[in-house]
Structures are given as structure tokens and as C-alpha cells.
N, C-alpha and C. Protein backbone atom coordinates (compact mmCIF):
# COMPACT_ATOMS: atom_id res chain seq x y z
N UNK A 1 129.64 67.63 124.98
CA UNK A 1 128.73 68.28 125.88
C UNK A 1 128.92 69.80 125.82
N UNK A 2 130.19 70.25 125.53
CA UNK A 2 130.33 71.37 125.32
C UNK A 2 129.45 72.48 124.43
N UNK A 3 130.32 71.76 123.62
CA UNK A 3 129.37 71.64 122.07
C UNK A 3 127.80 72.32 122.05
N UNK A 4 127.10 71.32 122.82
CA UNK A 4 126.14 71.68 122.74
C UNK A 4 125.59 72.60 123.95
N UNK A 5 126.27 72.82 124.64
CA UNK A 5 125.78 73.80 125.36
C UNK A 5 126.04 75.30 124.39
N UNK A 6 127.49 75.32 123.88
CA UNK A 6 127.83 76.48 122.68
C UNK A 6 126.56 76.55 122.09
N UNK A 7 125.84 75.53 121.14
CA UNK A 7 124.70 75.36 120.31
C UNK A 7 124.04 75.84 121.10
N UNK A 8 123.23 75.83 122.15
CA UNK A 8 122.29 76.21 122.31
C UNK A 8 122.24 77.69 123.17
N UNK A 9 123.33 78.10 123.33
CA UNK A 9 124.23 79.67 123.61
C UNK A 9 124.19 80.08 122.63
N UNK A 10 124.30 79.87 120.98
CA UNK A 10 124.34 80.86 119.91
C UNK A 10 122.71 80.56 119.46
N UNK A 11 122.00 79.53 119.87
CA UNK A 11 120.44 79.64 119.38
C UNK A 11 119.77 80.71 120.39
N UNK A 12 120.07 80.93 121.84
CA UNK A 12 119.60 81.55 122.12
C UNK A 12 119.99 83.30 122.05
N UNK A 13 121.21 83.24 121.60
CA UNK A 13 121.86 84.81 121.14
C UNK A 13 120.80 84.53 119.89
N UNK A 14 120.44 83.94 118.99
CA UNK A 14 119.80 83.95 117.55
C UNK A 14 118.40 84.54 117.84
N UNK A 15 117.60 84.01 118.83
CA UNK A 15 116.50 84.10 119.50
C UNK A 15 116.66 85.58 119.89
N UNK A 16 117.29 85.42 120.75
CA UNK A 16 117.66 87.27 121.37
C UNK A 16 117.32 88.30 120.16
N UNK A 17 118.13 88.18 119.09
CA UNK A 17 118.25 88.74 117.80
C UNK A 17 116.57 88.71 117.40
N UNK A 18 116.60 87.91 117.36
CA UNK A 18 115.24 87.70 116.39
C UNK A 18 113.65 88.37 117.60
N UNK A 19 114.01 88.54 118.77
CA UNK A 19 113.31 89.23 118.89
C UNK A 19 113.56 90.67 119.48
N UNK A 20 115.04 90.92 119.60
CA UNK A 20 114.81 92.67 119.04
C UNK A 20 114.28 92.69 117.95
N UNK A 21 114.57 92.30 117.30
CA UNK A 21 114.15 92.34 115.10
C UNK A 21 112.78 92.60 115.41
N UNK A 22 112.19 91.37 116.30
CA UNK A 22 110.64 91.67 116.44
C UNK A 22 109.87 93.28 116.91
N UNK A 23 111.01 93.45 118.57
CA UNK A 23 110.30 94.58 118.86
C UNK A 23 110.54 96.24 118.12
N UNK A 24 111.94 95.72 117.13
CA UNK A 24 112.29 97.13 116.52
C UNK A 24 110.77 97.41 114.93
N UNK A 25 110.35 96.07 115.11
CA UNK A 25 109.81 96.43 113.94
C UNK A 25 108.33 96.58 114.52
N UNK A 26 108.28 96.45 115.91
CA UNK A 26 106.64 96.63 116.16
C UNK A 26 106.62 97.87 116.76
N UNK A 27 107.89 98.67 117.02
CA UNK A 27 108.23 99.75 117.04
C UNK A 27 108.07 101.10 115.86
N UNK A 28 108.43 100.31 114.66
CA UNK A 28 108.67 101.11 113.46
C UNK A 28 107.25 101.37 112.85
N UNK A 29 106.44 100.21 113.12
CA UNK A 29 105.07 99.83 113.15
C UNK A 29 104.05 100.81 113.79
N UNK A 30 104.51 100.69 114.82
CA UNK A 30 103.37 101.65 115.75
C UNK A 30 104.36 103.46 115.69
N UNK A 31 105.33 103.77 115.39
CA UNK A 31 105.68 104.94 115.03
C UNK A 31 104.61 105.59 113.69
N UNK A 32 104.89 104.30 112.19
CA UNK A 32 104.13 104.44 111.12
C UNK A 32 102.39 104.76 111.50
N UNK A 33 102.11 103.72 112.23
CA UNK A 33 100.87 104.15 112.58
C UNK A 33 100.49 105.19 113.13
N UNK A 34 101.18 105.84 113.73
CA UNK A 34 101.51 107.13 114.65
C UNK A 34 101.31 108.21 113.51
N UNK A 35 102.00 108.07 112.79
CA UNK A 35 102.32 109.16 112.27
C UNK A 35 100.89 109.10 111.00
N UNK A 36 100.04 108.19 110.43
CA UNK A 36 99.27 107.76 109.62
C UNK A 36 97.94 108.13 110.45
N UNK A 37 97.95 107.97 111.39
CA UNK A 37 97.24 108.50 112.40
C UNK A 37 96.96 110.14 112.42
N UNK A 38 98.02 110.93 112.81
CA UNK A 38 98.15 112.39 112.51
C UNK A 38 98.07 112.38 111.27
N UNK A 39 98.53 112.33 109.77
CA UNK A 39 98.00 112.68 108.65
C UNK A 39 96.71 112.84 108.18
N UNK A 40 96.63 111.65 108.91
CA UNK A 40 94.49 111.16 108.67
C UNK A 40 93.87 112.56 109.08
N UNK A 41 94.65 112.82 111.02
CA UNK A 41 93.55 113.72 111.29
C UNK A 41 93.44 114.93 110.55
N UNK A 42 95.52 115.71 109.84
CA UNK A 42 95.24 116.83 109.17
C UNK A 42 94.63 116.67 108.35
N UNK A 43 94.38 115.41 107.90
CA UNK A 43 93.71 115.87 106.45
C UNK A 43 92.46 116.03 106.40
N UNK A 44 91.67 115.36 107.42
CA UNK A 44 90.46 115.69 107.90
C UNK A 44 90.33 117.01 108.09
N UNK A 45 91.20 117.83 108.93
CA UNK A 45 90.98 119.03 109.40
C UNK A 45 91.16 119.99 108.07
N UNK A 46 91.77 119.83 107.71
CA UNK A 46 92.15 120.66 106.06
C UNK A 46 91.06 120.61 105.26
N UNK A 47 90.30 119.48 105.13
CA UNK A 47 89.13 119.06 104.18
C UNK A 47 88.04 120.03 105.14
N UNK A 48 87.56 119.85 106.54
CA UNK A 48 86.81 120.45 107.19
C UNK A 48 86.94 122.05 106.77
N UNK A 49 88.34 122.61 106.99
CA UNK A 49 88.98 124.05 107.21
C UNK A 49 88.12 124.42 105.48
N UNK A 50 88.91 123.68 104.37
CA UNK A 50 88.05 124.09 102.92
C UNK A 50 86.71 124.50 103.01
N UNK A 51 85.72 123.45 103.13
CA UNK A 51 84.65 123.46 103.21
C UNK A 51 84.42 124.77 103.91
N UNK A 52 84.45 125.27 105.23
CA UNK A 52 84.45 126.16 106.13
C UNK A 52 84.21 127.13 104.95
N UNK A 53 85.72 127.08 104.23
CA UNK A 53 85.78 128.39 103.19
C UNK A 53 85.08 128.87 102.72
N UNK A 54 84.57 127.67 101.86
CA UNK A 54 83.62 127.30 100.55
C UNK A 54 82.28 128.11 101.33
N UNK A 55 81.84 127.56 102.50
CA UNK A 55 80.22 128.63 103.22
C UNK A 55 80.49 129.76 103.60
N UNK A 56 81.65 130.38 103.88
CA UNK A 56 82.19 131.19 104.20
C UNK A 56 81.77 131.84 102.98
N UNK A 57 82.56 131.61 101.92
CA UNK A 57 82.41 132.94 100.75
C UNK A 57 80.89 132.19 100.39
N UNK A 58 80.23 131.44 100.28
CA UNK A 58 78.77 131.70 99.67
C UNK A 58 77.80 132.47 100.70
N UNK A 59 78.52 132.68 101.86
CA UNK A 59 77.91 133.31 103.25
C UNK A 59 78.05 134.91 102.64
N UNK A 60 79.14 134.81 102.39
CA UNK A 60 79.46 136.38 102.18
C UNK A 60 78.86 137.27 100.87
N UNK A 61 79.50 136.14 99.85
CA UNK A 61 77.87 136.60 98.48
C UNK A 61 76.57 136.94 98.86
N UNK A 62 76.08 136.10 99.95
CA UNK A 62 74.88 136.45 100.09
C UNK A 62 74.51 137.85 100.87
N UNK A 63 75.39 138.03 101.79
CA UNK A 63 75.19 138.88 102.83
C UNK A 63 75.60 140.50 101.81
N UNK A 64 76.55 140.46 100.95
CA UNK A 64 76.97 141.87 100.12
C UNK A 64 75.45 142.26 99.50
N UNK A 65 74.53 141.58 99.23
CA UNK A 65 72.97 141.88 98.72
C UNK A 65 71.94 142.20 99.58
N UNK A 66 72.58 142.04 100.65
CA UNK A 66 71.17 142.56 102.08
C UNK A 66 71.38 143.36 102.57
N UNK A 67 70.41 144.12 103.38
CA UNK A 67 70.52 145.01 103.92
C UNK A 67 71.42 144.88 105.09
N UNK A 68 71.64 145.90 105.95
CA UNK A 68 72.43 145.87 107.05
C UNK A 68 71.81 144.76 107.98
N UNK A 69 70.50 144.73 108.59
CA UNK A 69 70.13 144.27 109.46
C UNK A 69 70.69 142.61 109.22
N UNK A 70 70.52 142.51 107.76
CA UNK A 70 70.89 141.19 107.48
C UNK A 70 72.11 140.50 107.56
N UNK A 71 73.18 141.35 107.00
CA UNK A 71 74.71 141.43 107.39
C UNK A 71 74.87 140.97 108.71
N UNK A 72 74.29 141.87 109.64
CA UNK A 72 74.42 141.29 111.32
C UNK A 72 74.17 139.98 111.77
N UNK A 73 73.10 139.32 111.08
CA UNK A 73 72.51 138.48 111.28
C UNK A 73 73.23 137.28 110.58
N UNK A 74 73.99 137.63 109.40
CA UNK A 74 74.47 136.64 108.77
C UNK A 74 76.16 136.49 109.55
N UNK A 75 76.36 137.57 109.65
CA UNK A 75 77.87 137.82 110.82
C UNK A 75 77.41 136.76 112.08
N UNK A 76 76.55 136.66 112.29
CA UNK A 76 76.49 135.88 113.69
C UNK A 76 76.00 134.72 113.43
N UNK A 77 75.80 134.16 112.18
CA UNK A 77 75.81 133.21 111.93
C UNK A 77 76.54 132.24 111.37
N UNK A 78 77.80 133.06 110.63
CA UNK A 78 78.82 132.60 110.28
C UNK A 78 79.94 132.54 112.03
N UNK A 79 79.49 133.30 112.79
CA UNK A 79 80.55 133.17 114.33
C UNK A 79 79.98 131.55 114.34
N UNK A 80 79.14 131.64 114.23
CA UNK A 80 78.40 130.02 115.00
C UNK A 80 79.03 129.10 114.20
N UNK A 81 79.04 129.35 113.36
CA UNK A 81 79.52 128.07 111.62
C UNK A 81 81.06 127.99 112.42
N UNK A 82 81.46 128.80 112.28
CA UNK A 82 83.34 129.09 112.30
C UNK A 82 83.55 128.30 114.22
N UNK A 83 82.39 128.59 114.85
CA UNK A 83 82.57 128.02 116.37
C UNK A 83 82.12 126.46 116.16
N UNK A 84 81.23 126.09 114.98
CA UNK A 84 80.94 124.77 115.51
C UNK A 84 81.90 124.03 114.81
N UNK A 85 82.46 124.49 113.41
CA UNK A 85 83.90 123.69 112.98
C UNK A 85 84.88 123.59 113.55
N UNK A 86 85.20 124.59 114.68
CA UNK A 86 86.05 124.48 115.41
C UNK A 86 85.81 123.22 116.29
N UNK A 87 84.82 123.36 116.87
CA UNK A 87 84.47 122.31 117.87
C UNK A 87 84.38 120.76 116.96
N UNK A 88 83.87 120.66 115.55
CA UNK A 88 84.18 119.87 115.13
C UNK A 88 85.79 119.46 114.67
N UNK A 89 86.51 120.31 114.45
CA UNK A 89 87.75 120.02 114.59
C UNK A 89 88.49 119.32 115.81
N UNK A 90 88.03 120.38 117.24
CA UNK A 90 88.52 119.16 118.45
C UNK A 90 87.82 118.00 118.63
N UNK A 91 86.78 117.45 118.41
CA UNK A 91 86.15 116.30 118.48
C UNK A 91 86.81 115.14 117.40
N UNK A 92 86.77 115.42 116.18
CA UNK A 92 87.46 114.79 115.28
C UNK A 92 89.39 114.56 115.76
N UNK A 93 89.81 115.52 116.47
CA UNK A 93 91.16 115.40 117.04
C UNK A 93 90.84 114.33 118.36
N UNK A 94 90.31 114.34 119.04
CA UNK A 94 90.01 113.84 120.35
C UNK A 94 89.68 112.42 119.93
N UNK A 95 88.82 111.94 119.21
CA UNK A 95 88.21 110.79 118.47
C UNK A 95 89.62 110.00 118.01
N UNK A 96 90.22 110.96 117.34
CA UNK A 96 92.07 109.64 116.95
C UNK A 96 92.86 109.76 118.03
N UNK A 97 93.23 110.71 118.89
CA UNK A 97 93.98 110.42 120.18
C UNK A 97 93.59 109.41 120.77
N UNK A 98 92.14 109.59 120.83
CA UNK A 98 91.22 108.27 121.58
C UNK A 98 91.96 106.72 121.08
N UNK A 99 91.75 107.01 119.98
CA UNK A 99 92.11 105.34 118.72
C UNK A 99 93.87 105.20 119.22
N UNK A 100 94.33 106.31 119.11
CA UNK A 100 95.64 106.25 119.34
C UNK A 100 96.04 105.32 120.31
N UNK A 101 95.60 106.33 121.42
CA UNK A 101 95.22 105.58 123.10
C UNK A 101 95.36 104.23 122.75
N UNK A 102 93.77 103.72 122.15
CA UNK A 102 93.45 102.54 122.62
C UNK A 102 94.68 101.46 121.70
N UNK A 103 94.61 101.97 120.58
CA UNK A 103 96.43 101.15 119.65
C UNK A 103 97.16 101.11 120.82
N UNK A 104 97.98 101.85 121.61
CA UNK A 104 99.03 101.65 122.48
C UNK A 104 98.76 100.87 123.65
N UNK A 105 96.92 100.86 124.02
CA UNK A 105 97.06 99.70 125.12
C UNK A 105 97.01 98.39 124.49
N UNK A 106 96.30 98.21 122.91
CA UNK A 106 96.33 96.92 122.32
C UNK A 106 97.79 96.30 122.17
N UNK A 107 98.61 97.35 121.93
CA UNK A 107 99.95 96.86 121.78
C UNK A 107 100.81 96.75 123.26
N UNK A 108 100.10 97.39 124.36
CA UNK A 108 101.05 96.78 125.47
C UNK A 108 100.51 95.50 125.59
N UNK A 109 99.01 95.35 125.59
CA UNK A 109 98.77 93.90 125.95
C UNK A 109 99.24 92.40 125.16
N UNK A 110 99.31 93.02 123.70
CA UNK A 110 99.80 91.93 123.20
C UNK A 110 101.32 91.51 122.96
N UNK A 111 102.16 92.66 123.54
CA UNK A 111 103.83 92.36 123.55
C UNK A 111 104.26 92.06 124.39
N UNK A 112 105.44 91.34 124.39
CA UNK A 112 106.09 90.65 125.25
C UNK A 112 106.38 91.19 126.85
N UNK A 113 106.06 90.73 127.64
CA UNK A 113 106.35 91.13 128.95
C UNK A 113 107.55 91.45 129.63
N UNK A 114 108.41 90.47 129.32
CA UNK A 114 109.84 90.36 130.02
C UNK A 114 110.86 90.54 129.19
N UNK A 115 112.16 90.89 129.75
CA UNK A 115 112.86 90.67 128.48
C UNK A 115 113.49 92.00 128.65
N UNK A 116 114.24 91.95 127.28
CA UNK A 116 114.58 93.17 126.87
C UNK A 116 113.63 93.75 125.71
N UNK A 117 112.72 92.50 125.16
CA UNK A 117 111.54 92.91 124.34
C UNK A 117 110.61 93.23 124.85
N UNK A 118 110.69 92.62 125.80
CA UNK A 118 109.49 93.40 126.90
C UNK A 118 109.77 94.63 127.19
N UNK A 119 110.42 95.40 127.53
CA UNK A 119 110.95 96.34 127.96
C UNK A 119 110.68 97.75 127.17
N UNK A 120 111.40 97.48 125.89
CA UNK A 120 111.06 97.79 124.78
C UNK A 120 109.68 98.02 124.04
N UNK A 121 108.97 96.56 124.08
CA UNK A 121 107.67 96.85 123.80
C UNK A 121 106.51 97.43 124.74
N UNK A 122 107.19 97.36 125.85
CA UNK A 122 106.16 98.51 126.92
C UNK A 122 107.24 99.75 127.16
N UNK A 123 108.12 100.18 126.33
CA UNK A 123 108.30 101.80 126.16
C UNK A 123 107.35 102.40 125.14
N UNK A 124 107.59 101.43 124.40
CA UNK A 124 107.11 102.16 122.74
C UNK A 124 105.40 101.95 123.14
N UNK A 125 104.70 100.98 123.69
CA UNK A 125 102.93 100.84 124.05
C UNK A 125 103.21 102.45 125.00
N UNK A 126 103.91 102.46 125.99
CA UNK A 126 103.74 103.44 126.65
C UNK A 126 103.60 105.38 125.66
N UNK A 127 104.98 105.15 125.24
CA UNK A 127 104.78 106.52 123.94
C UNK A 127 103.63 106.62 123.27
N UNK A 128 103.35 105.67 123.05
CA UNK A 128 101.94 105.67 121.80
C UNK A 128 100.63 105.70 122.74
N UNK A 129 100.48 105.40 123.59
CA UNK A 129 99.55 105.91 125.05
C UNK A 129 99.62 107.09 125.73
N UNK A 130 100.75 107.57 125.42
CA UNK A 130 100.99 108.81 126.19
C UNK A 130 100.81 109.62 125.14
N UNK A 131 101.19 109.52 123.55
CA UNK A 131 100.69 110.47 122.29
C UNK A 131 99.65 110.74 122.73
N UNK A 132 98.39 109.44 122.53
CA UNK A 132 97.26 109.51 122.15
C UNK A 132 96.27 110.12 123.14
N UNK A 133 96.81 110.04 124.64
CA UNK A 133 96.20 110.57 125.59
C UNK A 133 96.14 112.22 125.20
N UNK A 134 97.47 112.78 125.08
CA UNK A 134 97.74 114.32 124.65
C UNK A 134 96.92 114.52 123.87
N UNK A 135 96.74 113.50 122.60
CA UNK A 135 95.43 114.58 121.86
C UNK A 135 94.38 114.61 121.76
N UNK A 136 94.03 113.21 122.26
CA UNK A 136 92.59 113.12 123.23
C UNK A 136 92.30 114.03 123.95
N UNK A 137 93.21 114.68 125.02
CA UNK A 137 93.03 115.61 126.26
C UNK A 137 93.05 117.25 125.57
N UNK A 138 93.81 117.27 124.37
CA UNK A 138 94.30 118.83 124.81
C UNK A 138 93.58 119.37 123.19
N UNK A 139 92.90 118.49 122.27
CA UNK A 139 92.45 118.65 120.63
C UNK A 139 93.30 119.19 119.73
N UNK A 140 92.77 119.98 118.87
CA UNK A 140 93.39 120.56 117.69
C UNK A 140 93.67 121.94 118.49
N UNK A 141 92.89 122.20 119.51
CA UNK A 141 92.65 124.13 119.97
C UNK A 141 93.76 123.78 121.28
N UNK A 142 94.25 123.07 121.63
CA UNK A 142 94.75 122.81 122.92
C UNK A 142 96.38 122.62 121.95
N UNK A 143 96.51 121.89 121.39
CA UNK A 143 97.79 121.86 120.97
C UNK A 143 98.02 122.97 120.06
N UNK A 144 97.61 123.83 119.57
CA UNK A 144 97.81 124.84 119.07
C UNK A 144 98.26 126.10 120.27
N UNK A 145 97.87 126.10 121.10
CA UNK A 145 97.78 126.67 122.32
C UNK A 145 99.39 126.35 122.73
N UNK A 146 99.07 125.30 123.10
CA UNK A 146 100.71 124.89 123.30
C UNK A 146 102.23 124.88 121.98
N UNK A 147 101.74 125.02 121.07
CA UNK A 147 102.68 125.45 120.18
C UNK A 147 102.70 127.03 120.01
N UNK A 148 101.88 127.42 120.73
CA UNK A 148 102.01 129.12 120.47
C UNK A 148 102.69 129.60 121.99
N UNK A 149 102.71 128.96 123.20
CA UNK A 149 103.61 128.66 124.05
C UNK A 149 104.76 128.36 123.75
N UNK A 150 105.09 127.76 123.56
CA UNK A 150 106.69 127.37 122.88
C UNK A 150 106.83 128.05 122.09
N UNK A 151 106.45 128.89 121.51
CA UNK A 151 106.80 130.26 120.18
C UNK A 151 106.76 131.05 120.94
N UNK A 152 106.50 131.49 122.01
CA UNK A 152 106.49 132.66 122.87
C UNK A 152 107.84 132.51 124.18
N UNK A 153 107.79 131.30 124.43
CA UNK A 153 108.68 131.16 125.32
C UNK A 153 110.56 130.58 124.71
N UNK A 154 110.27 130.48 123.10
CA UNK A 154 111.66 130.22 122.57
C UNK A 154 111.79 130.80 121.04
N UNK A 155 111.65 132.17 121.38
CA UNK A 155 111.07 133.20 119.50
C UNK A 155 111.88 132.72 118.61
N UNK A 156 113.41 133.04 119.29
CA UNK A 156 114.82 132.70 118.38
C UNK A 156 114.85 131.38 117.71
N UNK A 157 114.98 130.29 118.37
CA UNK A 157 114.51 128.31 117.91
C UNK A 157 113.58 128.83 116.82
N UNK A 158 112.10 129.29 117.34
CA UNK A 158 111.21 128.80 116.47
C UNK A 158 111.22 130.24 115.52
N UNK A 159 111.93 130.99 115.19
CA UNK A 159 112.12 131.63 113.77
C UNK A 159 113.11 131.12 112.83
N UNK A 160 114.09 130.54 113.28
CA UNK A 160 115.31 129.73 113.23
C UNK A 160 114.60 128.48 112.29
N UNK A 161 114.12 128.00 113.07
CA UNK A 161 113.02 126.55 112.63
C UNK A 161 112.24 127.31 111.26
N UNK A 162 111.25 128.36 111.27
CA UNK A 162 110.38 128.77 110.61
C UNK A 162 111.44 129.38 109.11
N UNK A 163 112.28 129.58 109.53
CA UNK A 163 113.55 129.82 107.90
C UNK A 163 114.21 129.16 107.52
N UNK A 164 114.69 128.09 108.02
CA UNK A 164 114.92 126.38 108.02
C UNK A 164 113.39 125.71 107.05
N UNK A 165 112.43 126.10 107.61
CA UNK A 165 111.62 124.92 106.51
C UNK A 165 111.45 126.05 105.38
N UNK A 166 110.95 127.02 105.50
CA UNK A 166 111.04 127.65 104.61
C UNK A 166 112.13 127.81 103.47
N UNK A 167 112.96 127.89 103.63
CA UNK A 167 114.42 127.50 102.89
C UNK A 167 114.05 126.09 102.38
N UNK A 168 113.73 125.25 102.97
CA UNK A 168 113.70 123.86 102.58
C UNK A 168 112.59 123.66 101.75
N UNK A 169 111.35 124.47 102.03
CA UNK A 169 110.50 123.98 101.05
C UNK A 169 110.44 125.01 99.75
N UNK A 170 111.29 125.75 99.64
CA UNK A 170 111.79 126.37 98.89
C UNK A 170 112.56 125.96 97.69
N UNK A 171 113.18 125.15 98.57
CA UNK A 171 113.88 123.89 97.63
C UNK A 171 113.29 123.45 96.70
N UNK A 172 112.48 123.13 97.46
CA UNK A 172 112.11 121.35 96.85
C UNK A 172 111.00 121.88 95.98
N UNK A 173 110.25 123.45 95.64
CA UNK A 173 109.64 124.06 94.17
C UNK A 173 110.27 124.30 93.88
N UNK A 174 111.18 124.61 93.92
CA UNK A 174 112.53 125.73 92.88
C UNK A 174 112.68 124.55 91.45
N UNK A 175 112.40 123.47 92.09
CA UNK A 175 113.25 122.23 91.07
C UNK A 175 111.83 122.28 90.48
């Protein structure tokens, strides 16, 4: 009788195991997605930012051949271009925070409740809800904002940081 109470004391330590295993990997999961998530959007924004370029200088070819009046006219039409990519930039940011969001409530609802996997899997639903809310709420112009806050309010860190990657990506052409 012992016996099997032991047996079914190390099946349920096995169980235990097997579902941290579960929530570390629906963890590692929704981090990956996290982070696949933000790549998507820079790269969106980078592809947008090019393009920008690209009308930008055929804006400007055109405008070196006109008269002044035209220059003005083309100046305020490129403000508008450069204001509505912007705005397409926070919309396109706001749109994956959104997705983000809604990933972290799909994943609180479908993970375990109780537990220590529970626990776990509504920290990590919670992080990934609380990401996605931030860039839903604050865009590409809002978190920039706030990283130029934290560069203002900690110069030393973030020059420190800024010769640190630099050094590092320094590296890694040198080879």
C-alpha cells in the first residue's frame, strides 16, 4: 500500500514536471511571438520609412526645376507625405499591439488556471497583455517619446549603452 501511494507521489511530481515543461515552453512561445511580433512591425516601418525616401528624393528632383512658387507648394506637400507616414506608422504600430493584446488574452484563456501553471501561465498572458496594450496605446511616436525620456532622464546608462552596441556591432563587421 505504500508502494503505491510512493507511485502515485512520483507520477504526480512527473505530472508537476511535465507541466512546468508545459508552461515554460508556452512561455518561450509567447516571448518568440513577442518578439516576431516587433520585428514584423520594424520591418514594416523601415519598408514604409524607404519608400518615404524614395518620394522624398523624386519630390525633390522635381521641385529643383520649378519655380519658387512651386518649391512652396511642393514643401507643403511633402510636410503632408512625411505627416501621413507618420500617422501611418502609428496605426500600423497600434494594429500589432492590438494583435499582441488580443494573443495574451487568447493565451490567458486557454492556460491553465490553478496551479503553479496556472500562475505562471497568467503572468506570462498578463506580460504579453500588458506589452501589447503599451503599443496599442502609446504607437511608434509615443514610444519614441518615451525612449527620449529615459535618454534625458539617465544620459550616462544610455551613452554607456550607445558605446556598448556600438563596440559590439563593430565587432561583428570587423570579421
Amino acid at each position: 500500500m505504500a508502494s503505491t501511494t510512493f507511485g502515485q507521489g512520483a507520477r504526480g511530481k512527473d505530472k508537476g514536471a511535465e507541466h512546468m515543461d508545459k508552461a515554460r515552453e508556452s512561455g518561450e512561445e509567447a516571448l518568440h511571438k513577442a518578439k516576431d511580433a516587433g520585428k514584423e512591425v520594424m520591418q514594416q516601418t523601415k519598408e514604409m520609412g524607404e519608400d518615404a525616401m524614395q518620394k522624398a528624393k523624386q519630390a525633390g528632383t522635381e521641385v529643383l526645376g520649378k519655380a519658387k512658387e512651386a518649391a512652396v507648394a511642393a514643401g507643403e506637400m511633402a510636410s503632408h507625405t512625411a505627416s501621413a507616414v507618420g500617422q501611418k506608422a502609428d496605426d500600423i504600430t497600434a494594429a500589432a499591439g492590438h494583435s499582441v493584446r488580443e494573443w495574451g488574452d487568447a493565451l490567458s484563456r486557454k492556460s491553465p488556471h490553478e496551479g503553479i501553471t496556472g500562475a505562471a501561465a497568467h503572468a506570462v498572458a498578463e506580460g504579453v497583455k500588458g506589452s501589447g496594450q503599451y503599443i496599442e496605446e502609446h504607437k511608434l511616436s509615443g514610444m519614441a517619446k518615451d525612449v527620449e525620456q529615459v535618454i534625458k532622464n539617465h544620459p550616462i546608462p544610455a551613452l554607456l549603452l550607445c558605446f556598448g552596441l556600438g563596440f559590439c556591432v563593430g565587432r561583428v563587421f570587423k570579421d
